[in-house]
Protein backbone atom coordinates (compact mmCIF):
# COMPACT_ATOMS: atom_id res chain seq x y z
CA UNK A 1 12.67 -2.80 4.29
CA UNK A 2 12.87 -6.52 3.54
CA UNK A 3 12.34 -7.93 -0.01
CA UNK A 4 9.47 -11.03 -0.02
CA UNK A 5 10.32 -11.51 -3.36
CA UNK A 6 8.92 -10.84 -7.25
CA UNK A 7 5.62 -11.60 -9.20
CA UNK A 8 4.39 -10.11 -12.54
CA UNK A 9 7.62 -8.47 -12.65
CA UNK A 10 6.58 -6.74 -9.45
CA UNK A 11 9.30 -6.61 -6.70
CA UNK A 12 7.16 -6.70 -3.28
CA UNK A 13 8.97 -5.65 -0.17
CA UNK A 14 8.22 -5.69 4.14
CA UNK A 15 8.08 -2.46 5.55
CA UNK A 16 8.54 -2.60 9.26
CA UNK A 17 5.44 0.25 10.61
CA UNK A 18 7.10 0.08 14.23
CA UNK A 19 10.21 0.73 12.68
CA UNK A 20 9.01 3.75 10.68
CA UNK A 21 12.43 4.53 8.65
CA UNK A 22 10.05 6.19 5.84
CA UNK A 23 13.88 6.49 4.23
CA UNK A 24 13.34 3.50 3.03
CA UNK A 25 10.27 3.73 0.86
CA UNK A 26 10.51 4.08 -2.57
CA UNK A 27 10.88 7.52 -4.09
CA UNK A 28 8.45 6.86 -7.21
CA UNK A 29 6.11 4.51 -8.91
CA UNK A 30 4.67 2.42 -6.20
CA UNK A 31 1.71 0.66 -4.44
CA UNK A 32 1.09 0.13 -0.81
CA UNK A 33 -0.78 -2.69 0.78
CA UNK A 34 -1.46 -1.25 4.40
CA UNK A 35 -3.31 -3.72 6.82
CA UNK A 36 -4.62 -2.42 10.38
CA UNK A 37 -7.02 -3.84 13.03
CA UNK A 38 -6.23 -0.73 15.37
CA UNK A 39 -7.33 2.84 14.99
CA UNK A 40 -4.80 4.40 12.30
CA UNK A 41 -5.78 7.88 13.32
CA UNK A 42 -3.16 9.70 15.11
CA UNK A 43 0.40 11.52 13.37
CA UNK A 44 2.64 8.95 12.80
CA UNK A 45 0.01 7.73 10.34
CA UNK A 46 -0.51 10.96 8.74
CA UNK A 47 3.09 11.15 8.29
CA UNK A 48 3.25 7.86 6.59
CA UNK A 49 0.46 8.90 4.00
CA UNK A 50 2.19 12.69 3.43
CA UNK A 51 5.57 10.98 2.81
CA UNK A 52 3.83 8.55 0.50
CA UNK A 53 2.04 11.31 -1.78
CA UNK A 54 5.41 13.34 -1.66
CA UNK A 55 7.95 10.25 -2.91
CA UNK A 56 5.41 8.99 -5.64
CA UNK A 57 2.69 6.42 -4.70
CA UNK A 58 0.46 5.14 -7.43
CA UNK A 59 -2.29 3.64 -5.53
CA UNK A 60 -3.15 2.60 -1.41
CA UNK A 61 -5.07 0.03 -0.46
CA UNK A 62 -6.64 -0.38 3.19
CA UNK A 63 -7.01 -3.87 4.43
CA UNK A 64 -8.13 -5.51 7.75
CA UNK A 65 -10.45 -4.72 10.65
CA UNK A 66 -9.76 -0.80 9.88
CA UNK A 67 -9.24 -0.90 5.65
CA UNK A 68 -12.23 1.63 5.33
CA UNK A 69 -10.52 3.62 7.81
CA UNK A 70 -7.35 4.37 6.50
CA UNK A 71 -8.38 4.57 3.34
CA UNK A 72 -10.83 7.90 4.75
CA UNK A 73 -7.86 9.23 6.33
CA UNK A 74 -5.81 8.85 3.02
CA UNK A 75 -8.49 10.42 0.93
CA UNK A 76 -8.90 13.39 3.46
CA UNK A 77 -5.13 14.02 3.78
CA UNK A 78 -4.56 14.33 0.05
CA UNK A 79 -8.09 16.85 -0.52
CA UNK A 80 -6.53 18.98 2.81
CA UNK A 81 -2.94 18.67 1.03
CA UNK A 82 -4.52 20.25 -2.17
CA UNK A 83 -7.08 22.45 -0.82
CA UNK A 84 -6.19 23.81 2.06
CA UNK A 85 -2.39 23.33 1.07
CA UNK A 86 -2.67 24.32 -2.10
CA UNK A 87 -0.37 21.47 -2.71
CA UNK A 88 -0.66 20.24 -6.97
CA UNK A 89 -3.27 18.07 -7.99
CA UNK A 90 -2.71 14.39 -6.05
CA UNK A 91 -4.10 11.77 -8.34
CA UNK A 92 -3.61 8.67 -6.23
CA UNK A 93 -6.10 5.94 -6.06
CA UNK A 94 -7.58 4.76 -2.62
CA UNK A 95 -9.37 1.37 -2.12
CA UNK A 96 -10.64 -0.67 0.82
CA UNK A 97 -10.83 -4.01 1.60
CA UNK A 98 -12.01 -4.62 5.32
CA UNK A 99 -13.68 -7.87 4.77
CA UNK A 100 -11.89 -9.66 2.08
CA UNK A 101 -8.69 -12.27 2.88
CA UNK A 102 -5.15 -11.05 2.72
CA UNK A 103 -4.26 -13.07 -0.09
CA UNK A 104 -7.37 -10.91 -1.87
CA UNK A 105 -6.44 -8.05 -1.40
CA UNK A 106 -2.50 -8.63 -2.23
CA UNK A 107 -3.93 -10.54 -5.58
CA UNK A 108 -5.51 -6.71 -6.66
CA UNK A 109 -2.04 -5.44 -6.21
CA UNK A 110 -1.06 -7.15 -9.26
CA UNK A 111 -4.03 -7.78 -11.44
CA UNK A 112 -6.36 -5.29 -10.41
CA UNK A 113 -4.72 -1.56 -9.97
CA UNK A 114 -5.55 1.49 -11.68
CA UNK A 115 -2.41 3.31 -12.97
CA UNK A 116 -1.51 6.15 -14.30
CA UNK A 117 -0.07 6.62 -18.05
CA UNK A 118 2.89 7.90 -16.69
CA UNK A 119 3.95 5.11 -14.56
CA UNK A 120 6.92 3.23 -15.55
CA UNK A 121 4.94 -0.11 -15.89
CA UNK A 122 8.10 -2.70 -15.90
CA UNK A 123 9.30 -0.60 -12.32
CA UNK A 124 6.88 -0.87 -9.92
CA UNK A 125 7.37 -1.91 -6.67
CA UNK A 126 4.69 -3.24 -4.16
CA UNK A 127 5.04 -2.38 -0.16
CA UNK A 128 3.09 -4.25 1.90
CA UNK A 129 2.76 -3.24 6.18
CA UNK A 130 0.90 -3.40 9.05
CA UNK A 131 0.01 -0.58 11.24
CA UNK A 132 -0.13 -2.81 14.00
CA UNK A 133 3.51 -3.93 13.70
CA UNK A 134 2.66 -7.57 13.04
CA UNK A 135 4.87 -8.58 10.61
CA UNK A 136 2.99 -10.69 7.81
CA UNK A 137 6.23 -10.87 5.46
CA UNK A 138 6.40 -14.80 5.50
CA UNK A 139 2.75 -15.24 5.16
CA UNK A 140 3.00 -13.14 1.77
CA UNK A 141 5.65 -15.07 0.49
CA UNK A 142 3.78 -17.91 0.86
CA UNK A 143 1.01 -16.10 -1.01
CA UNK A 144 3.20 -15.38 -3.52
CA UNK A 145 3.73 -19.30 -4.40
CA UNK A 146 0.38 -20.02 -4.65
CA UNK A 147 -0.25 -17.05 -6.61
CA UNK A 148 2.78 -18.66 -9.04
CA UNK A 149 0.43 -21.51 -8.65
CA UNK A 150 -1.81 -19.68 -10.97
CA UNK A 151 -4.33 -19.23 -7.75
CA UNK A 152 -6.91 -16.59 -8.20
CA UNK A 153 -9.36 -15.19 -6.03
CA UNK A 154 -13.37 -16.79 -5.94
């Protein structure tokens, strides 16, 4: 995982998707910013959202061509985890954003999130991928000045 760098007291890191060393995500209090414009639906993706609910992910937020879409498949892997599973209660909120910018969507990440009480506010990290194995690192970084800029969304 590569670090892009800090806002709000927010440390926001690369994961690689193609990669896939899920190792390396962070074992509680976290966001993901997930971006696709292929069809997420197959295991590896499944695997990436189990892993997330299991090592302590706040919130997920679907972005690009296919943001509705892996938010669905989010929402529907946490109600089989718990219901079918009978895994404990998975309170993790879902959002999508197919048709707003990238810079948008990774503004929410910081000002517009929905947390639980029992997150450690002043330790949580932001991971930010692509399913399609672009990497987009240096393009948030770049967001991340102009967001120091004090740039806000329309």
């Amino acid at each position: 995982m590569k670090s892009i760098g800090t806002y709000q007291s927010r440390q926001v890191f690369w994961f690689d998707y193609q990669q896939f060393d899920l190792n390396q995500l962070p074992k509680k209090d976290w966001l993901c910013l997930a971006t696709s414009d292929i069809d997420p639906n197959d295991q590896k993706y499944e695997r990436f959202v189990r892993h997330s609910i299991e090592t302590g992910i706040l919130e997920f937020k679907g972005h690009g061509k296919f943001g509705e879409k892996l938010h669905d498949i989010f929402d529907e892997i946490m109600t089989q985890m718990e219901v079918v599973e009978n895994h404990q209660p998975v309170s993790v909120m879902t959002t999508w954003h197919n048709d707003e910018s990238l810079a948008d969507t990774f503004w929410q990440c910081f000002f517009a999130t929905c947390l639980p009480e029992t997150a450690d506010l002043d330790n949580i990290s932001i991971i930010c991928t692509d399913l399609t194995g672009a990497n987009s690192s240096y393009e948030l970084k770049l967001i991340l000045e102009r967001f120091e800029d004090g740039w806000i969304p329309d």
